[in-house]
Protein backbone atom coordinates (compact mmCIF):
# COMPACT_ATOMS: atom_id res chain seq x y z
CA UNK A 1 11.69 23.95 -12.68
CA UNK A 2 13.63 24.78 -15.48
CA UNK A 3 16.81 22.41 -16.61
CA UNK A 4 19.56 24.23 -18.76
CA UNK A 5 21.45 20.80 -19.09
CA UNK A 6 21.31 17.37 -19.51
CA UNK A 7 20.34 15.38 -16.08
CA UNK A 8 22.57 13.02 -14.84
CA UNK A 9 21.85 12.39 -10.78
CA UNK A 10 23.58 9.97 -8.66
CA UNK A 11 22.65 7.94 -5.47
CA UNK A 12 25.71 7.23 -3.30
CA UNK A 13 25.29 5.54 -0.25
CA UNK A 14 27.78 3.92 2.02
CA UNK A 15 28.19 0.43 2.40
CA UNK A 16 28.27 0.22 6.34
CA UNK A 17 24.80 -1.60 7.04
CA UNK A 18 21.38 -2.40 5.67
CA UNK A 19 19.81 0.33 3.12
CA UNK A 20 17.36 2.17 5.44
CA UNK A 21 13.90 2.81 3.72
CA UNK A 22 15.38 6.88 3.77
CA UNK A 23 17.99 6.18 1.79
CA UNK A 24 15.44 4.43 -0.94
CA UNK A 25 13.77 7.30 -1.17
CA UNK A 26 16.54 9.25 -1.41
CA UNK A 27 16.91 7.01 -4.96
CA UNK A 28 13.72 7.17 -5.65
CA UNK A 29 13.21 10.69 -5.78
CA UNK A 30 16.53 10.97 -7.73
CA UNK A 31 15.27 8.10 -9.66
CA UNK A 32 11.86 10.03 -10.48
CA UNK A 33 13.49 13.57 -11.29
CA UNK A 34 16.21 12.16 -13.69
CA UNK A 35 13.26 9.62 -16.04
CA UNK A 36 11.16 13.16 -15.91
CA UNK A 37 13.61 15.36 -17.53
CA UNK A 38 14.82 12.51 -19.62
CA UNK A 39 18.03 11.94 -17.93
CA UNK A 40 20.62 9.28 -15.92
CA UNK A 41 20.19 8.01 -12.37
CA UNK A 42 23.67 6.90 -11.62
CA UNK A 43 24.34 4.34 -8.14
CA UNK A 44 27.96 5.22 -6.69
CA UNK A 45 29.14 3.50 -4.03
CA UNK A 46 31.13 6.21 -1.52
CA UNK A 47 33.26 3.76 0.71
CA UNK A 48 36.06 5.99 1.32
CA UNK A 49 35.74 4.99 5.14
CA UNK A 50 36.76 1.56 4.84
CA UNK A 51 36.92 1.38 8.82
CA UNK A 52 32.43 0.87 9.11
CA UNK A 53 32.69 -1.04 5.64
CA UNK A 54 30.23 -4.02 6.00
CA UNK A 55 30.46 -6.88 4.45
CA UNK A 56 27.37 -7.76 2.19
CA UNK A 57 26.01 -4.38 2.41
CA UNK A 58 26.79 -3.38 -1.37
CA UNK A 59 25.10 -6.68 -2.72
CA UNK A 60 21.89 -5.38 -0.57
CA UNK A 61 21.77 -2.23 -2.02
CA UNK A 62 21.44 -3.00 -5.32
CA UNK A 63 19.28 -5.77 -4.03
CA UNK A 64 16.79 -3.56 -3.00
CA UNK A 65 17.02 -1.35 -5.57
CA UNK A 66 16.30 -4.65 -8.02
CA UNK A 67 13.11 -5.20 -5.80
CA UNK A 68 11.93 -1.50 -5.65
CA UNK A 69 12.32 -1.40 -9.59
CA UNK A 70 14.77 1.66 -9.35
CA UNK A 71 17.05 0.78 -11.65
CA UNK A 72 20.32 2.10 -12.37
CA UNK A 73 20.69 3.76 -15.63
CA UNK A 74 25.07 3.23 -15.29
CA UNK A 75 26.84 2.72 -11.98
CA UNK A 76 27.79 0.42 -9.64
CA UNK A 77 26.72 -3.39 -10.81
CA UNK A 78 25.43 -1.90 -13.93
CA UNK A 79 28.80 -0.17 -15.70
CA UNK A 80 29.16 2.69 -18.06
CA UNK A 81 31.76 5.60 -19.26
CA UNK A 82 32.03 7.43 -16.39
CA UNK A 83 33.62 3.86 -13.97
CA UNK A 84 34.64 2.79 -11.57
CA UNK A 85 31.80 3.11 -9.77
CA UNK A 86 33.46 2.47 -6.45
CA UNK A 87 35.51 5.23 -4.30
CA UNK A 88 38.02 2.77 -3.12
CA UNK A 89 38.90 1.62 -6.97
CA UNK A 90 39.26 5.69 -7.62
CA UNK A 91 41.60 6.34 -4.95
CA UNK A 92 44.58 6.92 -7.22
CA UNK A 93 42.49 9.96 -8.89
CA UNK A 94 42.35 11.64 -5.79
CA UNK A 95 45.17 12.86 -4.75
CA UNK A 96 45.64 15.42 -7.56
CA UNK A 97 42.75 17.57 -6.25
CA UNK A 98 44.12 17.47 -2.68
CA UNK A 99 47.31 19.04 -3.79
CA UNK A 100 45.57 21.35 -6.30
CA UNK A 101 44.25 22.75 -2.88
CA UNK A 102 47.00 22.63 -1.05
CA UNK A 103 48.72 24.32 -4.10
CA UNK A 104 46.72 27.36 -4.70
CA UNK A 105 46.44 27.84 -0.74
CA UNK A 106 43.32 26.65 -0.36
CA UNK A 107 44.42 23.79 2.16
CA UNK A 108 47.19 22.51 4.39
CA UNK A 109 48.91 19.71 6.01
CA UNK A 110 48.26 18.80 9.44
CA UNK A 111 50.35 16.44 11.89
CA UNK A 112 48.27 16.73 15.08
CA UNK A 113 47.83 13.41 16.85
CA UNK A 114 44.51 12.34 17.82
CA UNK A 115 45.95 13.26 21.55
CA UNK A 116 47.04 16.53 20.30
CA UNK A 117 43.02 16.86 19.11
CA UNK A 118 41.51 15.35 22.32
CA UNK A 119 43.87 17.26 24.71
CA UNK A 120 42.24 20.81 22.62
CA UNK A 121 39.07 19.48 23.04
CA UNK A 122 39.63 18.71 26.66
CA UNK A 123 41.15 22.47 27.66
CA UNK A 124 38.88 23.95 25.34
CA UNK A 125 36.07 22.39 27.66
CA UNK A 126 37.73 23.27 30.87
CA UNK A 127 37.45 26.89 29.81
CA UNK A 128 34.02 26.71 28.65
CA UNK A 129 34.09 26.05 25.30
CA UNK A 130 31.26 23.03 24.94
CA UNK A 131 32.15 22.23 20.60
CA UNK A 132 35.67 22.99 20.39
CA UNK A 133 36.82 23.31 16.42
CA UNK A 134 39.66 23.25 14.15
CA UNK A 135 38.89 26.52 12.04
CA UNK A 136 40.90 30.00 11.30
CA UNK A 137 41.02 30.67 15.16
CA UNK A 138 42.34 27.98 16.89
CA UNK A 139 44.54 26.22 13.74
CA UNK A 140 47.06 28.72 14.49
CA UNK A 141 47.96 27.16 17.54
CA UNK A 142 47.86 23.69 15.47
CA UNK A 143 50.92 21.29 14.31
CA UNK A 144 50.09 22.04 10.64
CA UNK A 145 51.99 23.71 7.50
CA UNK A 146 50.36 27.14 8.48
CA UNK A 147 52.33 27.14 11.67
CA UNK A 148 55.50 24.97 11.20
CA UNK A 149 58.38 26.17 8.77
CA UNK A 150 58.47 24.87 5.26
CA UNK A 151 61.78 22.79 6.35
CA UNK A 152 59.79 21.02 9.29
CA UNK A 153 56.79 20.35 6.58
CA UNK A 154 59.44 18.60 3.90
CA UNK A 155 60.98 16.54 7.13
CA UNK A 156 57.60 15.34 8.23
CA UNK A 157 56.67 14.06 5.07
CA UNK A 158 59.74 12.94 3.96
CA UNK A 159 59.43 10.74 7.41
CA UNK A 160 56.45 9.64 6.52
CA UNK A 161 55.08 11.21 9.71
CA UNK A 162 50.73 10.50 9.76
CA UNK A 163 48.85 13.61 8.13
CA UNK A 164 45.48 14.91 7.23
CA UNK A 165 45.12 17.62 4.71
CA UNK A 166 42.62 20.25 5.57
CA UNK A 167 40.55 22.59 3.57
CA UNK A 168 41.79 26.48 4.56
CA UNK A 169 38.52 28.41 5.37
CA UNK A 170 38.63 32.34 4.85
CA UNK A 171 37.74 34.21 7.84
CA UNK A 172 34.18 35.74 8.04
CA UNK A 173 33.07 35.29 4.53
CA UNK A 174 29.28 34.66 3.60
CA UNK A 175 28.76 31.45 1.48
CA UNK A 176 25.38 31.68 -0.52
CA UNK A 177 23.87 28.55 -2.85
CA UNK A 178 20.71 28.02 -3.77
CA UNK A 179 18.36 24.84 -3.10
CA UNK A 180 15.85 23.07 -4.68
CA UNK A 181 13.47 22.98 -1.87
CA UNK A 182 14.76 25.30 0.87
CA UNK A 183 15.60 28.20 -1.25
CA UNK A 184 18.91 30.11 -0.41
CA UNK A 185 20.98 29.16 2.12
CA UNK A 186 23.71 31.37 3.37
CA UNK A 187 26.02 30.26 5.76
CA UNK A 188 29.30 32.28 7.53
CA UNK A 189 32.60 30.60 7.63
CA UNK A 190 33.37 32.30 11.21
CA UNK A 191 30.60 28.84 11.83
CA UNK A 192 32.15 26.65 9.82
CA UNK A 193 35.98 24.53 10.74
CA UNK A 194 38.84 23.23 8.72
CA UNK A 195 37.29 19.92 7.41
CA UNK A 196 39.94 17.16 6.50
CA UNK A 197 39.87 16.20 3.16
CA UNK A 198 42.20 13.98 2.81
CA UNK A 199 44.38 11.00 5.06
CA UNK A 200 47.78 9.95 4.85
CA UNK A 201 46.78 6.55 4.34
CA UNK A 202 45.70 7.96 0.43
CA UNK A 203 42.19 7.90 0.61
CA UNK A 204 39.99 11.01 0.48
CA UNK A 205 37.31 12.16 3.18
CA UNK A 206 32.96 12.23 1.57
CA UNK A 207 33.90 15.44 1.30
CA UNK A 208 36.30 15.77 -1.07
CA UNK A 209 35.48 12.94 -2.88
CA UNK A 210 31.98 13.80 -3.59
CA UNK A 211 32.29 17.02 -5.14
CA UNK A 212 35.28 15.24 -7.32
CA UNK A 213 33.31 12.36 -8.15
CA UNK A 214 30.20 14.16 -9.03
CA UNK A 215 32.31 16.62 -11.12
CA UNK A 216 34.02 14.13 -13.03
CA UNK A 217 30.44 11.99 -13.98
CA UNK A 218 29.07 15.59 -14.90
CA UNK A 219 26.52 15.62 -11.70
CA UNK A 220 23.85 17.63 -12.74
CA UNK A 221 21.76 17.46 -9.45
CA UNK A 222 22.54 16.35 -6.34
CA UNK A 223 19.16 15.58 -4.58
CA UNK A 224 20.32 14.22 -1.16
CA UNK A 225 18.89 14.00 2.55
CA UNK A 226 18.99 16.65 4.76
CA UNK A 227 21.45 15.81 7.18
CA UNK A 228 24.43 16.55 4.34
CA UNK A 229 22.97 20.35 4.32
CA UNK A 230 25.19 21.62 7.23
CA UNK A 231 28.16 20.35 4.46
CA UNK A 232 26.74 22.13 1.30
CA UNK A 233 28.38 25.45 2.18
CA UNK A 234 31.71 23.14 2.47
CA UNK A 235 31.11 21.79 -0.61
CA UNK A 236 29.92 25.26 -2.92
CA UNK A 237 33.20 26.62 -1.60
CA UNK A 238 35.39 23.23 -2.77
CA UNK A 239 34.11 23.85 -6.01
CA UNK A 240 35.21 27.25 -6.27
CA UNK A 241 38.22 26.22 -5.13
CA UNK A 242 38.96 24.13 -7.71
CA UNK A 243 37.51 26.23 -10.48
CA UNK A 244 34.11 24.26 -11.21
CA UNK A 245 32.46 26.74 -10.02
CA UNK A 246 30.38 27.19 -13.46
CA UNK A 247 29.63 23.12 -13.65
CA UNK A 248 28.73 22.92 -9.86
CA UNK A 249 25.16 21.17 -9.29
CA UNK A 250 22.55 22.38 -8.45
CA UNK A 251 21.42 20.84 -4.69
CA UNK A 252 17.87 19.77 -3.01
CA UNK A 253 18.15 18.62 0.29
CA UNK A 254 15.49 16.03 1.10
CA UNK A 255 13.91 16.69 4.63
CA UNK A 256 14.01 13.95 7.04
CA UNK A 257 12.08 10.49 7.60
CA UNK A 258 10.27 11.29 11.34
CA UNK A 259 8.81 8.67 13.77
CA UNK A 260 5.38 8.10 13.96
CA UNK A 261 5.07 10.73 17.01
CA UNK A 262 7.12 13.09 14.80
CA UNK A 263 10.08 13.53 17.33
CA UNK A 264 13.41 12.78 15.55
CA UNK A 265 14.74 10.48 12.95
CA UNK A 266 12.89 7.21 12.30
CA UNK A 267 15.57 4.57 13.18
CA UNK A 268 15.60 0.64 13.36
CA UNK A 269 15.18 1.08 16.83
CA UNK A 270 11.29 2.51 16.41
CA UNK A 271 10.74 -0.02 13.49
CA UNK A 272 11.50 -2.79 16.20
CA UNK A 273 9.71 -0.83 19.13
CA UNK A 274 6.47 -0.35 17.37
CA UNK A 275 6.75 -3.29 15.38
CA UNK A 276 7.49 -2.39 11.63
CA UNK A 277 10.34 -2.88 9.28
CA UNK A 278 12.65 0.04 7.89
CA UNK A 279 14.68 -1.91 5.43
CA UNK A 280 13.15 -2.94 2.11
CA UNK A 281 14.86 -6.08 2.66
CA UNK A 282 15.58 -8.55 6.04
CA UNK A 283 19.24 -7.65 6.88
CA UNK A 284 21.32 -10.55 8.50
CA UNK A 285 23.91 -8.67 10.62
CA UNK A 286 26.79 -10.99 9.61
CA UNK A 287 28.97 -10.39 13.06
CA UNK A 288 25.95 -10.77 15.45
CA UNK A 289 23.80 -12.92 13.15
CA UNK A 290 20.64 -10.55 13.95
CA UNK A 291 17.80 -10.59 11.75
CA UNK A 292 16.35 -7.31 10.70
CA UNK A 293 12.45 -7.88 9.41
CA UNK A 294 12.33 -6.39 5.78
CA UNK A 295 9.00 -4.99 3.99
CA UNK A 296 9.55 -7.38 1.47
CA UNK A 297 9.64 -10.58 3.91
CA UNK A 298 6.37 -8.87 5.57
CA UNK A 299 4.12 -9.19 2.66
CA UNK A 300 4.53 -5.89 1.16
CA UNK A 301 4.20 -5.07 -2.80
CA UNK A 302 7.06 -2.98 -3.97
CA UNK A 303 4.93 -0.86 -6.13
CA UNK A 304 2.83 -0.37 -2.65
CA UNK A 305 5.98 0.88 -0.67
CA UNK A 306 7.45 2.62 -3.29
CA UNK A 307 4.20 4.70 -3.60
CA UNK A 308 4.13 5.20 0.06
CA UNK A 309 7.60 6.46 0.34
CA UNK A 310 6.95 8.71 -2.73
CA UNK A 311 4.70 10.21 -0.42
CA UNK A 312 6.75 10.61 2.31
CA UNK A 313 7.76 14.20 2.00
CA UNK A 314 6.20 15.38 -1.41
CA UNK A 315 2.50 15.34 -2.56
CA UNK A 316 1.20 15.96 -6.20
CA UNK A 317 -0.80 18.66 -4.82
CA UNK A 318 -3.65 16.75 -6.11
CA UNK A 319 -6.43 14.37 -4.61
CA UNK A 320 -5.07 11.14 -5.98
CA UNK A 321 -3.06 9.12 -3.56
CA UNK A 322 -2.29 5.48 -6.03
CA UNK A 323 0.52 6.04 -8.58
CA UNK A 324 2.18 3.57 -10.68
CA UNK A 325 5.74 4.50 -11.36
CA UNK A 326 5.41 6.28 -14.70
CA UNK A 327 2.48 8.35 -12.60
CA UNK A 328 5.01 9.20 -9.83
CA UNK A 329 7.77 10.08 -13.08
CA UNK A 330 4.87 12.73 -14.47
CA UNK A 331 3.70 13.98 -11.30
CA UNK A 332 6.87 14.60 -9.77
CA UNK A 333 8.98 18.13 -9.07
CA UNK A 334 11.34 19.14 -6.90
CA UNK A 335 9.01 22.19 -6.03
CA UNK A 336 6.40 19.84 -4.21
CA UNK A 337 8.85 18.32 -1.96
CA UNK A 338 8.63 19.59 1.79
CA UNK A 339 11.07 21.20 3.57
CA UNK A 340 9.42 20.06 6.96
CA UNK A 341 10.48 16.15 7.91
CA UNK A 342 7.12 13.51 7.31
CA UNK A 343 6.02 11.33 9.62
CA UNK A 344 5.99 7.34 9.07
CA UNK A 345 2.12 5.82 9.08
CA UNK A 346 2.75 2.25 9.24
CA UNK A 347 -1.03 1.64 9.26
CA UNK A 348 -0.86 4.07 6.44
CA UNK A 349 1.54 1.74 4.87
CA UNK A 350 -0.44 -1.41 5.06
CA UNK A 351 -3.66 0.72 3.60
CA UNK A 352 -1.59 0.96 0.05
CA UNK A 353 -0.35 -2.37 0.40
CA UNK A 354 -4.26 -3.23 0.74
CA UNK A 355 -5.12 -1.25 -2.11
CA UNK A 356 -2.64 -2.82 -4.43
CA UNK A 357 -3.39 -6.23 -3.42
CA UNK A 358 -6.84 -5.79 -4.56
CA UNK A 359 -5.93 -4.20 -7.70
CA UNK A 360 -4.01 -7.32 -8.18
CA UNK A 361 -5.69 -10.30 -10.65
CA UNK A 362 -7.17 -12.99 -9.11
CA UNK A 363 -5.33 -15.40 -10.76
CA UNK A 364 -1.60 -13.72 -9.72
CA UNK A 365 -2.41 -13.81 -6.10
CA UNK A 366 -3.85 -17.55 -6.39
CA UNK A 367 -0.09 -18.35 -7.92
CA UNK A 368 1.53 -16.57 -5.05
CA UNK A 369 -0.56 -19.03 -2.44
CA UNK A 370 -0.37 -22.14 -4.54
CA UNK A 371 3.05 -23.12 -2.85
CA UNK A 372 1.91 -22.57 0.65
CA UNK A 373 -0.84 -24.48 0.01
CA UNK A 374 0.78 -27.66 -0.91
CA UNK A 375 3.65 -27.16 1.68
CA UNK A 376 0.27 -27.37 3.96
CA UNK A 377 -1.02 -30.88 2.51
CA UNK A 378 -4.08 -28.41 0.91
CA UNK A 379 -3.69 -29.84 -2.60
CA UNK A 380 -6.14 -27.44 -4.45
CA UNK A 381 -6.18 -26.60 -7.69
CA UNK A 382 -5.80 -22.96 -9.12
CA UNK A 383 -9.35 -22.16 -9.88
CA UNK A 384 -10.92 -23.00 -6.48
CA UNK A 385 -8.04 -20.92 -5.39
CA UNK A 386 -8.79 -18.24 -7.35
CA UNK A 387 -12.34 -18.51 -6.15
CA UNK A 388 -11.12 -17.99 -2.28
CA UNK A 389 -8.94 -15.09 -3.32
CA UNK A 390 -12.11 -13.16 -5.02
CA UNK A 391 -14.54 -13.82 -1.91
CA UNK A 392 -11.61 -13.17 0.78
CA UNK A 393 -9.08 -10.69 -0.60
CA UNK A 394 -11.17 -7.41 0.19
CA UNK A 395 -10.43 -8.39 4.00
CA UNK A 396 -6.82 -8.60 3.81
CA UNK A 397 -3.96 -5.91 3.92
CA UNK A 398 -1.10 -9.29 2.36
CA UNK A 399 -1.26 -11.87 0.66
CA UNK A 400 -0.62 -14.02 3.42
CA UNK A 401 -4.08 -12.78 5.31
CA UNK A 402 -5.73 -14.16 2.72
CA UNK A 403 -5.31 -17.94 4.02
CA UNK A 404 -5.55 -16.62 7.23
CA UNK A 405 -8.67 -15.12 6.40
CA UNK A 406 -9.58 -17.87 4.14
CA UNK A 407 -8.50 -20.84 6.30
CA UNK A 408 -11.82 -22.49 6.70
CA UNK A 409 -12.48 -22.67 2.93
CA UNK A 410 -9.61 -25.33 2.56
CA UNK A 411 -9.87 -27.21 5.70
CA UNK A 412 -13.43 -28.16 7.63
CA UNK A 413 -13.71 -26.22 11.10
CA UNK A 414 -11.29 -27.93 13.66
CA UNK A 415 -12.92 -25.56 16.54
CA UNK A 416 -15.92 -23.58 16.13
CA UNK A 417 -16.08 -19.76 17.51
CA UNK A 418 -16.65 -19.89 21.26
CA UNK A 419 -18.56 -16.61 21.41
CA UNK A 420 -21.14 -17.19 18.51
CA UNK A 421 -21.35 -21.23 20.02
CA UNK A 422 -22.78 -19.35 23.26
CA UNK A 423 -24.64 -16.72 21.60
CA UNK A 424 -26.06 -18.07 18.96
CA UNK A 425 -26.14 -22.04 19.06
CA UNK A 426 -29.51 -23.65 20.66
CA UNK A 427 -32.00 -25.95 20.04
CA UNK A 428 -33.87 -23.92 17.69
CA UNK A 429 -30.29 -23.15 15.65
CA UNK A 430 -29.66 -26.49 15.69
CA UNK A 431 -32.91 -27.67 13.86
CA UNK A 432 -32.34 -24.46 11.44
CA UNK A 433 -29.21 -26.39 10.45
CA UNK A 434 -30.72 -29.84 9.64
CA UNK A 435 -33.86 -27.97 8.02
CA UNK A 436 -31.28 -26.30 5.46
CA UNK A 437 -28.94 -29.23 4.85
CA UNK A 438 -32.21 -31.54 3.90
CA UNK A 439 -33.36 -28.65 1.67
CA UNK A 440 -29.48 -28.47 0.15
CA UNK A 441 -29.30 -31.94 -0.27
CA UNK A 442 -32.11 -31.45 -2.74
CA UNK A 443 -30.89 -29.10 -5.23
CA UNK A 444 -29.38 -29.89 -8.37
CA UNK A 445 -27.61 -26.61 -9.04
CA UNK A 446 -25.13 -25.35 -6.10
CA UNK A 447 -24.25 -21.85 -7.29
CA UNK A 448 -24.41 -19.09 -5.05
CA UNK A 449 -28.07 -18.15 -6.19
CA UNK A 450 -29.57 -21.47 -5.80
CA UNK A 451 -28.54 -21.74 -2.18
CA UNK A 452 -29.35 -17.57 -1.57
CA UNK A 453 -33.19 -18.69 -2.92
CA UNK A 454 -33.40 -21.58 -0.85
CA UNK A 455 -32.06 -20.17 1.86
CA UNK A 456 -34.50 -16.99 2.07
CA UNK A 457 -37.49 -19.26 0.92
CA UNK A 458 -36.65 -21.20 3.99
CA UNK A 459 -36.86 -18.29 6.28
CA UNK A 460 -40.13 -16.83 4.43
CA UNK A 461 -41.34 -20.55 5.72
CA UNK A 462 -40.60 -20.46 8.73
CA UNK A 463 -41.71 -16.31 9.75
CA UNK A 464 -38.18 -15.84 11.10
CA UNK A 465 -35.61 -13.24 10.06
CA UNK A 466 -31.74 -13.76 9.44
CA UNK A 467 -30.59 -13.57 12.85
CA UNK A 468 -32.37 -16.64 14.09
CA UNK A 469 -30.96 -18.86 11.25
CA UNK A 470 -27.74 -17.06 9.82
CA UNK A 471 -25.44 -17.20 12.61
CA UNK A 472 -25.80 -21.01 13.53
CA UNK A 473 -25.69 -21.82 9.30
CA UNK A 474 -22.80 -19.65 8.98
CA UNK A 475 -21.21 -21.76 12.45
CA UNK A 476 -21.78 -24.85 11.42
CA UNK A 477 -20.03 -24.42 7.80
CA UNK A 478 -17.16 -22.25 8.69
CA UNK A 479 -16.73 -22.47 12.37
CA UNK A 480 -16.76 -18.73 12.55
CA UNK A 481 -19.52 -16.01 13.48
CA UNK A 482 -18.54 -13.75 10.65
CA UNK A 483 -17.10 -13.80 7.36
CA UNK A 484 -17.96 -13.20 3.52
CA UNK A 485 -21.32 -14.50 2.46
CA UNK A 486 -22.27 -17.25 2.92
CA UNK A 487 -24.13 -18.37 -0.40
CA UNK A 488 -20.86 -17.49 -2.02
CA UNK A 489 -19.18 -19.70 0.41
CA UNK A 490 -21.01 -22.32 0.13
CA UNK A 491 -20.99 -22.13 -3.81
CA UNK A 492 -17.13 -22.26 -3.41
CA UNK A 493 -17.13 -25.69 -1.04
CA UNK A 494 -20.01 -27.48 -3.03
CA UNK A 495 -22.99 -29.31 -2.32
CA UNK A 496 -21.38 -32.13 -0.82
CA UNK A 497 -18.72 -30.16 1.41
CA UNK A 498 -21.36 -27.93 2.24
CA UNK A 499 -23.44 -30.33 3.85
CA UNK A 500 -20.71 -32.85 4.97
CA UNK A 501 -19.77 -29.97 7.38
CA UNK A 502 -23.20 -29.18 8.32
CA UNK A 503 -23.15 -32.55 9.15
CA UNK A 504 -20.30 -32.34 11.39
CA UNK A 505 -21.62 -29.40 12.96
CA UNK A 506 -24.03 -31.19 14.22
CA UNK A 507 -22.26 -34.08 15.79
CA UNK A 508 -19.85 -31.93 17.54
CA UNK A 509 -22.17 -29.00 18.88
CA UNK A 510 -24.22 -29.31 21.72
C-alpha cells in the first residue's frame, strides 16, 4: 500500500482486566506496520470509563508488551511530545470539542434519566420494537436541548441537573470510508443512533475521545479489531464534524480471534474449557484472587507466540511459516490480512513453540534447567546438562518436557515400565543384560561408538537381532521401553553409571 505521510499508529486498550492474546495482536500488527514504513507505534491508555477500571491492569499491559518485545516507540510508561498518555490525565482537553459540536449543531444536551431511557426501552418493546434507539426519530420525544426551550436548557445547567451530550445524526445520509482490509464500507445514518459523547461528570465517551486523541498525536492509521467497525461510520462523521476531515486516518479493522471450532469469539472461558491460556501473562484477579494461566507461565517462547499470533489472520502468501520479528516487519501488509475471523490451533501453538525450542542453543536451554535442577537435589553441572538437552530436546514441545523427558538421565530408575517388564523381560533378557554389562565393564573408552560396536558385536555373537536384546538393555538402564538411543545414553551416564544401573536392574527385576 502506498503511505502519503509519516506513520504514527497507536494501541489503546482499556485497563479493565488482563490483556487478552487479541488485543496483542492487535499491537503487534500495529507494531509490524509502523517499523515497516519507518514509523511510531504509540501505547495509549483509553480509561475514560473509570467505572470497569482494574486495578493492576495497566502495569500488565505494558508487562506483556515488555515480554512480547513490542515495544513502545512513545506512550504510556515510555513518554514523548505528544503526553499524557492517559485519557483520565487529558480530561481537561476535552471538553472544548464537545462544545465545538454542540456549537456548530452538530450535538446536544440531554437530561433523560436512566428511568426516562429504560421506561422507552420498555414501551418501545411492548409495541414491538425489539432494539429501541436514541436517533433522529425518537429524540424528538426526548428531554434534550432539541426539544426543551433554550430558557429550560440554561436552568438545567445552571442547576447542575445530570447530562450527556449527544452527537446530532442527519437523517438518511450515506456515510462512506474506506478500509484497509474490507474495502469500502458505507453505512446509512437512518441505522445508526445519537451516541453520547460526553458525561456531566467531565469525562468524554471512547468515542469522542478517540478520534480527539488520535487527532491531536497525528494518528496516521488506526489498525484496530473488528468489533469497533460498527463505530467507524460514527467516527468518519466526528471528524467531519470537527473539520479534520483532511487529517482523518486511514482505518483497518482486524477480523476476529475464533475458537478452535470456529463459532464465535475465543474467550477465557474456551482457554479454560479446552485447557489453554489466552493471556500472555497469568492474571491474578485482585477482588476474587483467581489465577488466570498465562503462555508465558506455560513454557512458551515469546518469539514462538508472537509468530503464531502473526499468523492468526494474515499469511505472507508464501510457504514459510518461522519468522523472527524483523521477518514478520518485511513480510508484513495490511493487504494480506483476512477479513474472515482465524481460528485458534493450540496444538498449532505448541508446534512453533517446538520449533523454536530446538532452534534454541544447547547451552541456553541447559541455563534455563540449571535452577530446577538444584531446587531438585540433581547437582549437575552445565555440560552433562547440555548433553541431556541435545539427546532429549527433539521430543519436547517446552523446556520443562525436557526433564520430564529426560528424567532418567539424572536420577537411576525408581520404577521400571510395567508394559515392557511383561513384554520384554525374561530369562533370556535377563542374561542379555549381564552378557553386556561384563562386556562394558571391559572397555576403556565409553563414547557412544564404543558401546554401539560392542553392543552389535554382541548380537552378531550371539545370532539374535535387536529385539531380543534392546528392549531389556534399554529397561534395565532407563527404566523405560522407549527413548533416544541408547549408545548415546549410555555415553551421557558413563561407564560406571551405566553398569551400576544394569546392576540394579538386575536385583530388582524378576
Amino acid at each position: 500500500m502506498e503511505v502519503n505521510r509519516p506513520v504514527r499508529v497507536r494501541f489503546a486498550p482499556s485497563p479493565t482486566g488482563p490483556l487478552h492474546m487479541g488485543g496483542v495482536r492487535t499491537a503487534l500488527y500495529n507494531y509490524l506496520f509502523a517499523k515497516k514504513h519507518g514509523g511510531s507505534f504509540i501505547l495509549r491508555i483509553e480509561d475514560t470509563d473509570q467505572t470497569r477500571y482494574v486495578p493492576g491492569a495497566e502495569a500488565y499491559i505494558v508487562e506483556s508488551l515488555k515480554w512480547c518485545k513490542i515495544a513502545p516507540d512513545e506512550g504510556f510508561s515510555v513518554g514523548g511530545n505528544y503526553g499524557p498518555y492517559k485519557q483520565s490525565e487529558r480530561k481537561g482537553m476535552y471538553r472544548q470539542f464537545a462544545e465545538q459540536l454542540l456549537e456548530s449543531g452538530h450535538a446536544y444536551y440531554a437530561f433523560d434519566t436512566a428511568e426516562d431511557l429504560d421506561r422507552m426501552r420498555a414501551m418501545a418493546k411492548a409495541a414491538g420494537t425489539a432494539n429501541w434507539q436514541y436517533n433522529h426519530v425518537t429524540r424528538g420525544s426526548m428531554k434534550n436541548s432539541l426539544t426543551l426551550s433554550q430558557g429550560e436548557v440554561e436552568r438545567k445547567l445552571a442547576e447542575g441537573a445530570p447530562y450527556v451530550i449527544r452527537v446530532k445524526l442527519n437523517r438518511n445520509e450515506e456515510v462512506k470510508f474506506h478500509d484497509h482490509i474490507r474495502g469500502w464500507v458505507s453505512v446509512n445514518t437512518n441505522n445508526m443512533d445519537d451516541k453520547v459523547l460526553f458525561k456531566s461528570d467531565g469525562m468524554p465517551t471512547y468515542h469522542l475521545a478517540n478520534i480527539v486523541d488520535d487527532h491531536l498525536m497525528d494518528i496516521s492509521h488506526v489498525i484496530r479489531g473488528e468489533e469497533w467497525l460498527p463505530s467507524a461510520p460514527l467516527h468518519v462523521l466526528l471528524y467531519r464534524y470537527l473539520g479534520w476531515e483532511d487529517s482523518m486516518p486511514e482505518f483497518a479493522h482486524l477480523p476476529l480471534l475464533l475458537k478452535p471450532d470456529g463459532h464465535g469469539k475465543l474467550s477465557k472461558r474456551d482457554g479454560d474449557r479446552l485447557g489453554f491460556p489466552v493471556f500472555p501473562l497469568q492474571w491474578v484477579n485482585p477482588e476474587t484472587q483467581e489465577i488466570a494461566s498465562g503462555y508465558r507461565e506455560q513454557g512458551y517462547f515469546a518469539e514462538a507466540f508472537i509468530n503464531m499470533l502473526a499468523f492468526l489472520g494474515w499469511n505472507p502468501g508464501t510457504e514459510q511459516e518461522l519468522f523472527s520479528m524483523q521477518e514478520l516487519i518485511e513480510a508484513f501488509t495490511l493487504e494480506r490480512v483476512n477479513k474472515a475471523g482465524a481460528k485458534y490451533d493450540h496444538e498449532k501453538t505448541k508446534w512453533y513453540n517446538q520449533q523454536y525450542l530446538r532452534r534454541k542453543p544447547d547451552a541456553e536451554l541447559a541455563e534455563h534447567l540449571l535452577p530446577t535442577l538444584e531446587q531438585q537435589q540433581h547437582h549437575t553441572g552445565k555440560a552433562f546438562v547440555e548433553k541431556v538437552v541435545a539427546l532429549v530436546k527433539e521430543r519436547a514441545y517446552f523446556v520443562q518436557d525436557i526433564l520430564n523427558e529426560g528424567a532418567y538421565l539424572f536420577a537411576r530408575p525408581a520404577v521400571y515400565d510395567e508394559k515392557t517388564v511383561q513384554k520384554k523381560w525374561n530369562p533370556e533378557a535377563r542374561q542379555h543384560v549381564v552378557s553386556l554389562k561384563t562386556r562394558f565393564e571391559t572397555l576403556s573408552y565409553f563414547e557412544a561408538e564404543d558401546v554401539e560396536k560392542v553392543f552389535k558385536a554382541y548380537l552378531g555373537e550371539q545370532g539374535v537381532g535387536f529385539g531380543k536384546v534392546g528392549p531389556g538393555f534399554r529397561l534395565a538402564v532407563t527404566g523405560k521401553g522407549m527413548g533416544p538411543s541408547m549408545f548415546d545414553i549410555c555415553a551421557i551416564l558413563g561407564k560406571q553409571e551405566t553398569c551400576a544401573r544394569m546392576e540394579l536392574a538386575l536385583e530388582r527385576l524378576p
